[in-house]
Protein backbone atom coordinates (compact mmCIF):
# COMPACT_ATOMS: atom_id res chain seq x y z
CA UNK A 1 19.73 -124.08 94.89
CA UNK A 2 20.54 -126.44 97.26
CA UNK A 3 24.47 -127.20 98.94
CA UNK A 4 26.47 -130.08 98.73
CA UNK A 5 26.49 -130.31 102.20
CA UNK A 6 22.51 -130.55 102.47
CA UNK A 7 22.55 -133.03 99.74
CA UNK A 8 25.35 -135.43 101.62
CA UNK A 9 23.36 -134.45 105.24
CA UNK A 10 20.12 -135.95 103.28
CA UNK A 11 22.07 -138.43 101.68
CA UNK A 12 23.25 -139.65 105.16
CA UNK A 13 19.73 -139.75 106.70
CA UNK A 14 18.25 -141.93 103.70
CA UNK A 15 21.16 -144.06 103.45
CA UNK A 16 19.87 -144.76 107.53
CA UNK A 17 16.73 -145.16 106.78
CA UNK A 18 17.39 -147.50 104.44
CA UNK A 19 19.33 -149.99 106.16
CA UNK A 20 16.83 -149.92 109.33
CA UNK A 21 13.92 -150.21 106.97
CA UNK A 22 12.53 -147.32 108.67
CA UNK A 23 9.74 -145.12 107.82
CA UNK A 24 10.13 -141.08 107.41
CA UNK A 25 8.33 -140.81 110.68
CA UNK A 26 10.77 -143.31 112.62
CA UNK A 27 13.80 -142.16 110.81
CA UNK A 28 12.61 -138.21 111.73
CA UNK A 29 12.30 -139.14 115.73
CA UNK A 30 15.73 -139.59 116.35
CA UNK A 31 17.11 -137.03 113.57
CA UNK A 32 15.19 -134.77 115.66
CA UNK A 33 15.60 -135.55 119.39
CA UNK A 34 19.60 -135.68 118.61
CA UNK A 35 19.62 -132.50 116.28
CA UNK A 36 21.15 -134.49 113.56
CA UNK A 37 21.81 -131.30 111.29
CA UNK A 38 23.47 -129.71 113.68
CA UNK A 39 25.92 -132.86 114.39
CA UNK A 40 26.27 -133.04 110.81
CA UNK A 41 27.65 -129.26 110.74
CA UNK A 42 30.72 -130.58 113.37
CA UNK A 43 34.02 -129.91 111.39
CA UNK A 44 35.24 -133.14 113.18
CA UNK A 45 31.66 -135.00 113.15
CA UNK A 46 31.22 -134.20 109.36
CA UNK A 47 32.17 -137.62 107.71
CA UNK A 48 31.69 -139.94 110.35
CA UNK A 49 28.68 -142.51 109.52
CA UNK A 50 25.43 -141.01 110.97
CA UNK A 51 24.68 -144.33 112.48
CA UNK A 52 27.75 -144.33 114.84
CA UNK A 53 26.67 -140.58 115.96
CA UNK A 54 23.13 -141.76 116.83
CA UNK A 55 23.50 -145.10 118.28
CA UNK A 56 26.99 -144.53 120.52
């Protein structure tokens, strides 16, 4: 089964992808080199946009 959170961190990522008009391998590059996921899991990072975390 999978958790809400994964489904909002995956959410998050897509909704990125989407607005760059990225593909999985560009949109994977950064979610990697900035360990997305683990930003994600932040108590105070949590519901900030995922485009502010990576880009600031």
């Amino acid at each position: 089964m999978v958790s809400e959170t994964m489904n909002f961190k995956v959410h998050r990522i897509e909704e990125y992808r989407l607005k760059h008009n990225l593909t999985a391998p560009e949109t994977l590059e950064p979610v990697e080199r900035y360990d997305v996921f683990g930003l994600l899991d932040e108590p105070a990072l949590r519901w900030q946009s995922l485009e502010i975390r990576l880009w600031t």
